[in-house]
Protein backbone atom coordinates (compact mmCIF):
# COMPACT_ATOMS: atom_id res chain seq x y z
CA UNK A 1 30.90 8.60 2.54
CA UNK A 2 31.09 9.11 -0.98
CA UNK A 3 27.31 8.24 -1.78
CA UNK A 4 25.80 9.59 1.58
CA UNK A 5 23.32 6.80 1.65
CA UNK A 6 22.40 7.50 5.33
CA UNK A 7 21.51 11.14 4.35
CA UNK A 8 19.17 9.45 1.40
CA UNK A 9 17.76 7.02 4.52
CA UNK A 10 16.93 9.60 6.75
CA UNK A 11 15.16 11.71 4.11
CA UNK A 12 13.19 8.89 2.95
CA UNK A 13 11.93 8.06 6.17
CA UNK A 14 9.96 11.88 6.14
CA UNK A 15 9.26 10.91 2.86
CA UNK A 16 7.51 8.22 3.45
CA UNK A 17 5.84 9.77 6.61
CA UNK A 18 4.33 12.52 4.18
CA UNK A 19 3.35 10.46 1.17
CA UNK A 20 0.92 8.77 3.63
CA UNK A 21 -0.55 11.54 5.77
CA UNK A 22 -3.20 10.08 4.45
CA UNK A 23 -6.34 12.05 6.17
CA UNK A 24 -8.92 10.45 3.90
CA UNK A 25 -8.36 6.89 5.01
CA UNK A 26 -10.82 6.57 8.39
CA UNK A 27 -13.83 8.47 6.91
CA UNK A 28 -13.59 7.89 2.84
CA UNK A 29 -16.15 4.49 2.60
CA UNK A 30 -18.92 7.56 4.35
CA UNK A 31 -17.42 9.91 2.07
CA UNK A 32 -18.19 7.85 -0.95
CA UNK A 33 -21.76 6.75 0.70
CA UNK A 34 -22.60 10.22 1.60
CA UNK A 35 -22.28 11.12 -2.25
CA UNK A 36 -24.61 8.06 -3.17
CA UNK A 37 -22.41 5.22 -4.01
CA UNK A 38 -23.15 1.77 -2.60
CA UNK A 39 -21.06 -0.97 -2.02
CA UNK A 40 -20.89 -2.45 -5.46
CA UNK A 41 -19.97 1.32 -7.08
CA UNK A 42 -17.50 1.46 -3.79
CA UNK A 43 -15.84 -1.70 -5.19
CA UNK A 44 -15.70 -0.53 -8.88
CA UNK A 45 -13.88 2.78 -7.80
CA UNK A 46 -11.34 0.41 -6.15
CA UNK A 47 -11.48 -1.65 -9.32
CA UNK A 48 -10.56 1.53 -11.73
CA UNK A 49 -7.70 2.03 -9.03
CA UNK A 50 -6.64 -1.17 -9.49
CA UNK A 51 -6.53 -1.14 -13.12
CA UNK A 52 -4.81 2.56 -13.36
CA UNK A 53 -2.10 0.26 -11.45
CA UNK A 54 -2.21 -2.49 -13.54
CA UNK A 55 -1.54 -1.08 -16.80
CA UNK A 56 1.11 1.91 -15.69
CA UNK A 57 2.91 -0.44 -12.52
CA UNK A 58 5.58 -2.41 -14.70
CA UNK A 59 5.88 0.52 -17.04
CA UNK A 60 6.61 2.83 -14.22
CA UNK A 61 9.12 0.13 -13.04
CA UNK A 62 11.13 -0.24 -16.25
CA UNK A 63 11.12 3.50 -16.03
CA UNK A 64 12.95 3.61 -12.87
CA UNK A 65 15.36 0.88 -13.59
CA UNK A 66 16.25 3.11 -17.04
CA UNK A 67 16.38 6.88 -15.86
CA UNK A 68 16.78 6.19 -11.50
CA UNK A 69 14.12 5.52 -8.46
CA UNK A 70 14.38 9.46 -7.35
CA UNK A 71 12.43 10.42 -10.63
CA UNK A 72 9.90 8.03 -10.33
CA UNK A 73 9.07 9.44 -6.47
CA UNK A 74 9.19 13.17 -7.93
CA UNK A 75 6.38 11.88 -10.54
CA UNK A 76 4.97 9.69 -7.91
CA UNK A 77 4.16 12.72 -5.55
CA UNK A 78 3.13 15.46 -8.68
CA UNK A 79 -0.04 12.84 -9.83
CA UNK A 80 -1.09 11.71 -6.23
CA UNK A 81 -1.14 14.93 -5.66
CA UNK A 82 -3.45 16.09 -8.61
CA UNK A 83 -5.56 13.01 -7.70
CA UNK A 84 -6.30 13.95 -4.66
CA UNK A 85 -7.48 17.54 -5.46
CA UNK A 86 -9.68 15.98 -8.31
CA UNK A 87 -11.48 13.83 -5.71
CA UNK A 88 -11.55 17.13 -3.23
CA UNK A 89 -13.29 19.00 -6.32
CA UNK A 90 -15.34 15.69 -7.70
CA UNK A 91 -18.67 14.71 -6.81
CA UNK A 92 -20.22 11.77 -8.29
CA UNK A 93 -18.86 8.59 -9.54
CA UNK A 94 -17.37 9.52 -12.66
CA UNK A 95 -15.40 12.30 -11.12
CA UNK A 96 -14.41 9.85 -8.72
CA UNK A 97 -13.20 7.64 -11.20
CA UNK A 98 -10.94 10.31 -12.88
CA UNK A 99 -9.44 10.64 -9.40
CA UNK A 100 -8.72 7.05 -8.92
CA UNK A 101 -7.17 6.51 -12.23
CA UNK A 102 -4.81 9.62 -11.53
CA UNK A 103 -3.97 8.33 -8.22
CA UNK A 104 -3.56 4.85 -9.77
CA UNK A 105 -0.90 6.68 -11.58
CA UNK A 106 0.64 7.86 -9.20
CA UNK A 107 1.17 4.75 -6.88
CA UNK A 108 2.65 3.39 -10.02
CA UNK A 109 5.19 5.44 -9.76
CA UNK A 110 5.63 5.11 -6.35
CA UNK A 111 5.60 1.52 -5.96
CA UNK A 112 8.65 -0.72 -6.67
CA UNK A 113 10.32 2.33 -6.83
CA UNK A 114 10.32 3.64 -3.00
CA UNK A 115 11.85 -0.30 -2.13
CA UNK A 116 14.34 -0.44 -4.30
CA UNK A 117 15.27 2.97 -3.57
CA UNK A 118 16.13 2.32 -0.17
CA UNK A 119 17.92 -1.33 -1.06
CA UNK A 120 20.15 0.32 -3.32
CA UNK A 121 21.06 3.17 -1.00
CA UNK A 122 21.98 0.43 1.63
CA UNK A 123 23.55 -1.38 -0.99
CA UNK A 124 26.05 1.42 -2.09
CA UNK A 125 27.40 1.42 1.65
CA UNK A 126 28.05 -2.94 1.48
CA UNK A 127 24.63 -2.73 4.01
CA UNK A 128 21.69 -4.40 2.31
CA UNK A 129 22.07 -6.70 4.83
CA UNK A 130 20.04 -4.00 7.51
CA UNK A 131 17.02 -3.63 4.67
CA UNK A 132 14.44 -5.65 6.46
CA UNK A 133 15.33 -3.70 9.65
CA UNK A 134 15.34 -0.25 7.89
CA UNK A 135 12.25 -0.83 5.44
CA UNK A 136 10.55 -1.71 8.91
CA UNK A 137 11.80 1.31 10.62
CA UNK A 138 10.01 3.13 7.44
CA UNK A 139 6.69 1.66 7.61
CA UNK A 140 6.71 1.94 11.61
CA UNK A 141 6.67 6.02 10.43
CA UNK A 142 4.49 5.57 7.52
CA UNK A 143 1.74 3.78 10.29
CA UNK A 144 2.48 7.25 12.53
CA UNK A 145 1.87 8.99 9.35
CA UNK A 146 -1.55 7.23 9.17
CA UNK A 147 -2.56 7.23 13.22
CA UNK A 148 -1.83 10.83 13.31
CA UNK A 149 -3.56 11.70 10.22
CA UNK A 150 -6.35 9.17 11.07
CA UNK A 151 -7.07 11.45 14.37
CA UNK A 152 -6.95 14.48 12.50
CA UNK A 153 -9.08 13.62 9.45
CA UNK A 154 -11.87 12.31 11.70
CA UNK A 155 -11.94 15.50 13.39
CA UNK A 156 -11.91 17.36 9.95
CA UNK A 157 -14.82 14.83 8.77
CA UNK A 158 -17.25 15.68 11.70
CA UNK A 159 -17.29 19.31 10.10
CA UNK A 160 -16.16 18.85 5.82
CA UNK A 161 -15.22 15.19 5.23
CA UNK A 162 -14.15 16.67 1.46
CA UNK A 163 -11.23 19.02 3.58
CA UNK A 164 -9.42 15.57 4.06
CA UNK A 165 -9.10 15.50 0.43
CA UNK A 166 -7.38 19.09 0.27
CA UNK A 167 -5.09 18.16 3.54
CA UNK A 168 -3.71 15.65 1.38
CA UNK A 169 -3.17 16.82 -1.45
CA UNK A 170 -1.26 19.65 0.37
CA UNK A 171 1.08 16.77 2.21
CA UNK A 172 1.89 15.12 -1.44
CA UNK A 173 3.51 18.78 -2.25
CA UNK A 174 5.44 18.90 0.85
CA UNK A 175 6.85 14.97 -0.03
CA UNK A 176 7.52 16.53 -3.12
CA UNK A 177 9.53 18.48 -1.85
CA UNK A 178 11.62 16.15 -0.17
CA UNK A 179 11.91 13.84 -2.92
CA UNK A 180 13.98 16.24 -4.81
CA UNK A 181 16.61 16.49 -2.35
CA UNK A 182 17.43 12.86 -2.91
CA UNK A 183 20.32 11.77 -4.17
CA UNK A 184 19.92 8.77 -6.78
CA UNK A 185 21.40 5.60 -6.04
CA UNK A 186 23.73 3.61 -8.53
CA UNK A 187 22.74 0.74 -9.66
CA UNK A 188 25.13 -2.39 -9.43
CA UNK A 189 25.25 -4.03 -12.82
CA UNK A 190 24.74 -1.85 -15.81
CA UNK A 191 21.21 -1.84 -17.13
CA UNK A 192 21.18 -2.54 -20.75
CA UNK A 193 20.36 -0.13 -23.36
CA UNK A 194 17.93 -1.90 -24.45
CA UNK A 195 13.80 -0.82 -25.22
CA UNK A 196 11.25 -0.21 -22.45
CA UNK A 197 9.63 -3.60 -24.11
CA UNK A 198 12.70 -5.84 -23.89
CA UNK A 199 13.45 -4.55 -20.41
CA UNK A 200 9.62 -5.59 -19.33
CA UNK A 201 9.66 -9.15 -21.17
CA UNK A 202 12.74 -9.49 -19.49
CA UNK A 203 11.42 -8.58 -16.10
CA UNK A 204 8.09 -11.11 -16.95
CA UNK A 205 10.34 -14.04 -17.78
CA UNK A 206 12.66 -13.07 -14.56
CA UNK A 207 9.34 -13.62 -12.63
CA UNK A 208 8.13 -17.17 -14.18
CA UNK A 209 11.35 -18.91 -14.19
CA UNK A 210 12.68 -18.00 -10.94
CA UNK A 211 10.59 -20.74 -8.48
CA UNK A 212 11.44 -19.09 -5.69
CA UNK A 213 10.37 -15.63 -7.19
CA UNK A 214 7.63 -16.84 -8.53
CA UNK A 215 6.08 -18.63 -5.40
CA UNK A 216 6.68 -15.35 -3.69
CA UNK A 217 4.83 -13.64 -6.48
CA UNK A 218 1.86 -15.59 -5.72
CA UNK A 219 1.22 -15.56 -2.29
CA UNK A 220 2.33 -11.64 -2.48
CA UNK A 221 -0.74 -11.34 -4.77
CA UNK A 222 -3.05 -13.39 -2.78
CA UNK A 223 -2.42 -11.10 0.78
CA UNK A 224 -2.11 -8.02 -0.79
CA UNK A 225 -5.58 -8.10 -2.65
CA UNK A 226 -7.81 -9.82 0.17
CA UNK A 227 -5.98 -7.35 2.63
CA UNK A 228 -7.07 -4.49 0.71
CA UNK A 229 -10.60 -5.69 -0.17
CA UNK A 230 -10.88 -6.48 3.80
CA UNK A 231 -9.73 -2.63 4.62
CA UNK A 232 -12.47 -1.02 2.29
CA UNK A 233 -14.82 -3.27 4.76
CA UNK A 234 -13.79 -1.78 8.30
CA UNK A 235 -16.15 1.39 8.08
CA UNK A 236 -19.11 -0.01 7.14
CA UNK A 237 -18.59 -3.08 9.97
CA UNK A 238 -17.79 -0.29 12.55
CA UNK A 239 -20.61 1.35 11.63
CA UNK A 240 -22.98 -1.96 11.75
CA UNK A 241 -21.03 -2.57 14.85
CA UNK A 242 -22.52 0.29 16.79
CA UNK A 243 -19.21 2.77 16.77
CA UNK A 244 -20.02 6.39 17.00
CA UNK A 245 -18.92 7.84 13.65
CA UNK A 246 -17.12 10.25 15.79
CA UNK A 247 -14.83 7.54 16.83
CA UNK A 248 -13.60 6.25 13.07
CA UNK A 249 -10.88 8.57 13.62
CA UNK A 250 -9.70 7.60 16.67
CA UNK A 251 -10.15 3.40 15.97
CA UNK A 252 -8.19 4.04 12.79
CA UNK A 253 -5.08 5.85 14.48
CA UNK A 254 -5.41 2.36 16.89
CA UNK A 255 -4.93 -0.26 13.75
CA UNK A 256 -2.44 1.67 12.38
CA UNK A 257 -0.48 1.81 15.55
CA UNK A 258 -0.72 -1.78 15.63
CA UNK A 259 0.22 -2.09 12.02
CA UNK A 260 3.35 -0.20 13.00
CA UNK A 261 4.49 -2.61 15.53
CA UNK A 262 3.68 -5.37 13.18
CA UNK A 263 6.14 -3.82 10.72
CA UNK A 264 8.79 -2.42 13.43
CA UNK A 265 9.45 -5.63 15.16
CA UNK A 266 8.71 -8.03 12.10
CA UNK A 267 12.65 -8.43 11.54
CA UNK A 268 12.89 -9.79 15.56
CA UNK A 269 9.44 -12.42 15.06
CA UNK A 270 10.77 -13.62 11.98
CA UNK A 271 14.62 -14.38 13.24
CA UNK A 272 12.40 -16.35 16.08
CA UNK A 273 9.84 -17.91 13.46
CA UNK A 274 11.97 -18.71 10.68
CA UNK A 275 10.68 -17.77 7.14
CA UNK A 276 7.99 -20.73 6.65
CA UNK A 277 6.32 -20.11 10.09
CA UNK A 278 6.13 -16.60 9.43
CA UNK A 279 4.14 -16.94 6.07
CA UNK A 280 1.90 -19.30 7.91
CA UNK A 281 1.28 -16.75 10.85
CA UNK A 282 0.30 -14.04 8.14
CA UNK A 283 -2.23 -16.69 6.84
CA UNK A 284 -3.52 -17.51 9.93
CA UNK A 285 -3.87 -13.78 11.33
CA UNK A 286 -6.20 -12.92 8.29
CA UNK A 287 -7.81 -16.01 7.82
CA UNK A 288 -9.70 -16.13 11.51
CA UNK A 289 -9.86 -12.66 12.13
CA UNK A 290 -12.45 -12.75 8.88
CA UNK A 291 -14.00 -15.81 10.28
CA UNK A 292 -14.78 -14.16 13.53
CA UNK A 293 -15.87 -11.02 12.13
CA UNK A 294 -18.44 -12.29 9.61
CA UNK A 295 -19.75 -13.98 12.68
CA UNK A 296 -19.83 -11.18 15.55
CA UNK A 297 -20.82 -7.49 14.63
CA UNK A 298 -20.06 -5.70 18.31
CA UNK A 299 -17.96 -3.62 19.64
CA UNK A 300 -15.16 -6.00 20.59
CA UNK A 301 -14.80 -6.93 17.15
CA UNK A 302 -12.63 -4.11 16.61
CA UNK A 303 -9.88 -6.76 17.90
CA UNK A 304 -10.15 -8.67 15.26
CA UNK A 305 -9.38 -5.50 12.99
CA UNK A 306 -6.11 -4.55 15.17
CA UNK A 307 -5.40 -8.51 14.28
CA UNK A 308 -5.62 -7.76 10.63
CA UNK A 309 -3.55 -4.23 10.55
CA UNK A 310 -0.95 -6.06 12.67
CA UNK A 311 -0.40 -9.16 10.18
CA UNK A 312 -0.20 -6.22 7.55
CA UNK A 313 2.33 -4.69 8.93
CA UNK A 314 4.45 -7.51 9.51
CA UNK A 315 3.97 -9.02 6.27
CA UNK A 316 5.50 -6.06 4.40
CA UNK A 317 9.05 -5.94 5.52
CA UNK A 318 9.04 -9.98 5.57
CA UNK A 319 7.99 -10.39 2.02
CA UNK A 320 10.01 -7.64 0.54
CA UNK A 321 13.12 -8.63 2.19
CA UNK A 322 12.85 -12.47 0.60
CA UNK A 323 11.48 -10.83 -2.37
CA UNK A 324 15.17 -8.46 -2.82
CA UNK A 325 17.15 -11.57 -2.16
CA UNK A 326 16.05 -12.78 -5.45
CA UNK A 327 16.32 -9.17 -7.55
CA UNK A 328 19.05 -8.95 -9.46
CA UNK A 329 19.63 -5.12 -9.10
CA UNK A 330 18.92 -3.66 -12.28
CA UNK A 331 16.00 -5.46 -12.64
CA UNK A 332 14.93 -4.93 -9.19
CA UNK A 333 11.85 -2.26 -9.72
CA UNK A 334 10.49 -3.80 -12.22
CA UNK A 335 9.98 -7.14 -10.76
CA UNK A 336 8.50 -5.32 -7.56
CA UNK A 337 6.49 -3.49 -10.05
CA UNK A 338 5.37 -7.25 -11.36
CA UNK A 339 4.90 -8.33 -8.13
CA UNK A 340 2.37 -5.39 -7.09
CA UNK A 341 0.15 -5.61 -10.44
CA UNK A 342 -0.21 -9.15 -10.09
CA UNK A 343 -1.88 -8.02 -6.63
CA UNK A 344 -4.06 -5.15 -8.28
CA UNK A 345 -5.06 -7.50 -10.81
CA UNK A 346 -6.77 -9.79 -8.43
CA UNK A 347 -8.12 -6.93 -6.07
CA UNK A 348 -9.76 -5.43 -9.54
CA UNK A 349 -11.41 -8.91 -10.22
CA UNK A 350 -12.23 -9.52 -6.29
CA UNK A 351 -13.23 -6.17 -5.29
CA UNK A 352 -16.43 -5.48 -7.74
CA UNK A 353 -17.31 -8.96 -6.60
CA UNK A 354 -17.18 -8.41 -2.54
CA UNK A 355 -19.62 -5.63 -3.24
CA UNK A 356 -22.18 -6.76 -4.80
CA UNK A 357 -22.41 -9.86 -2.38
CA UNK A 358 -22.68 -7.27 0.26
CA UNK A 359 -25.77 -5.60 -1.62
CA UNK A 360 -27.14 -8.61 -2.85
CA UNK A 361 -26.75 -10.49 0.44
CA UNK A 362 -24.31 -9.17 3.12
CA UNK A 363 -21.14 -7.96 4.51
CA UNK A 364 -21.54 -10.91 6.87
CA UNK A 365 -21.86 -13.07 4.06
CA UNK A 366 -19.10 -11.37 1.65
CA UNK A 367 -16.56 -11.66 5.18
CA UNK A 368 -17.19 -15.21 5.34
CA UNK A 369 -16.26 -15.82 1.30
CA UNK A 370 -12.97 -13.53 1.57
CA UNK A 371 -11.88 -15.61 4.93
């Protein structure tokens, strides 16, 4: 093999298990409360993230479309990195806010760049045809990334939650490291020399006047911003819930094992549900769990979060594999890159609104709106 796309494949899989060792992600809604934000600040911070993503995402894409994906993950890794050790030195909300906008930054890079990555290392070997399979073998790893590191950071959080923040940090290097050993896929028509402007107008109009694109585009930014405002609400419904803090840990590694098989066998329920059916299951998954958990606050409603990490995870590969099919290659991380700030766009206007309806009135309440 000329290209050695398999040897790319296999190093992006620890790739992507590294980038999201993410240690922080069972105990950081304490974290935040145990440095005096509420739920409204909670929401801004996710906000500020949001908007780091918004205004860097496309640029970030046109930037790997002009000078290759492999750069974009080497950048990717060096300000997720430095956004994490801001947040492990931080403590208040402005500091906070630094770090999110840094680590905004750094997704940016990251996203639309880490899909098209692998597509176009498939691609180069006449095998695109295997990318739903393989970008679900890659977030099966990424969810074993988060269980293990999930088990680990609630141990580290019942002595230093703020350690998590280091352990990260740490595990960005290490992906880093990886990400430099990649070998940069070509892309298969010529991208025009042409400004980083024209290139994004292009990518904009690409968006709108493709139907099928641009259907995907919104229900892509519908999931992905009520999934994420839904996430930031697992700790403190645990927590109302009766669950032993002791336990976030542990309850995290669980959703993100079920996330995992969500996203490993995705390519098998789809083949059986057919496209349409499959969208609809994704609705329905979300939809009641919310329903049922603005309603019950026990223990068993921890189901109903398994429920929600499971449609997650199978929504993913599902979406991104229609999503290629309409890419035309050298366009192809900038569109994702569309297709993910249209998402942060609504989670920045959502978010700050969630919170304050669980200050104002409550997280039953705010559950009940989102569903």
């Amino acid at each position: 093999m000329k290209f050695g796309a398999t040897s790319n494949i296999r190093k992006f899989y620890l790739f992507e298990f590294l980038r999201f060792l993410s240690f922080t992600a069972p105990v950081i809604v304490l974290f935040w409360q145990e440095n005096g934000l509420n739920m409204t600040q909670i929401m801004l911070l996710n906000a500020i993230y949001s908007i780091s993503l918004m205004l860097f995402q496309v640029p970030c894409g046109v930037l790997a479309d002009k000078i290759g994906r492999k750069y974009n993950l080497i950048l990717s890794m060096v300000f997720t990195s430095l956004g994490a050790f801001t947040y492990f030195l931080g403590h208040g909300f402005w500091q906070f806010a630094i770090a999110e906008f840094i680590w905004g930054l750094g997704a940016s890079l990251g996203t639309g760049s880490d899909s098209a990555f692998l597509y176009d290392s498939l691609k180069s070997e006449k095998r695109e045809g295997e990318f739903k399979k393989k970008i679900g073998n890659s977030n099966a790893i990424t969810y074993f990334g988060l269980a293990s590191a999930a088990i680990v950071g609630g141990f580290v959080a019942a002595r230093n939650s703020r350690l998590n923040f280091l352990l990260l940090s740490i595990a960005m290097l290490f992906a880093l490291v990886v990400a430099l050993t990649f070998k940069e896929p070509k892309h298969f028509r010529k991208v025009e020399r042409k400004s980083y402007f024209r290139h994004m107008t292009d990518g904009f109009r690409e968006a709108f006047s493709n139907k099928n694109l641009f259907f995907l585009l919104l229900f892509s930014s519908l999931f992905a911003a009520l999934n994420e405002i839904s996430y930031w609400a697992y700790q403190p419904y645990m927590a109302k819930s009766g669950v032993n803090v002791a336990m976030f840990g542990i309850i995290g590694a669980a959703y993100f094992i079920f996330a995992l098989g969500g996203s490993k066998y995705a390519h098998k329920i789809e083949e059986y549900l057919t496209p349409k059916w499959s969208l609809w299951l994704v609705i329905l998954m979300m939809t009641l769990s919310l329903l049922f958990m603005s309603y019950w606050f026990a223990m068993f409603g921890i189901i109903f979060i398994f429920l929600q990490r499971f449609s997650a995870g199978f929504y993913y590969p599902v979406m991104q594999d229609y999503t290629h099919k309409e890419l035309p290659s050298e366009k192809r991380a900038t569109l994702m890159s569309i297709q993910a700030v249209s998402g942060s766009l609504l989670a920045a206007v959502l978010g700050p609104v969630f919170g304050y309806i669980t200050d104002i009135f409550s997280l039953s309440t705010a559950m009940l709106i989102s569903a």
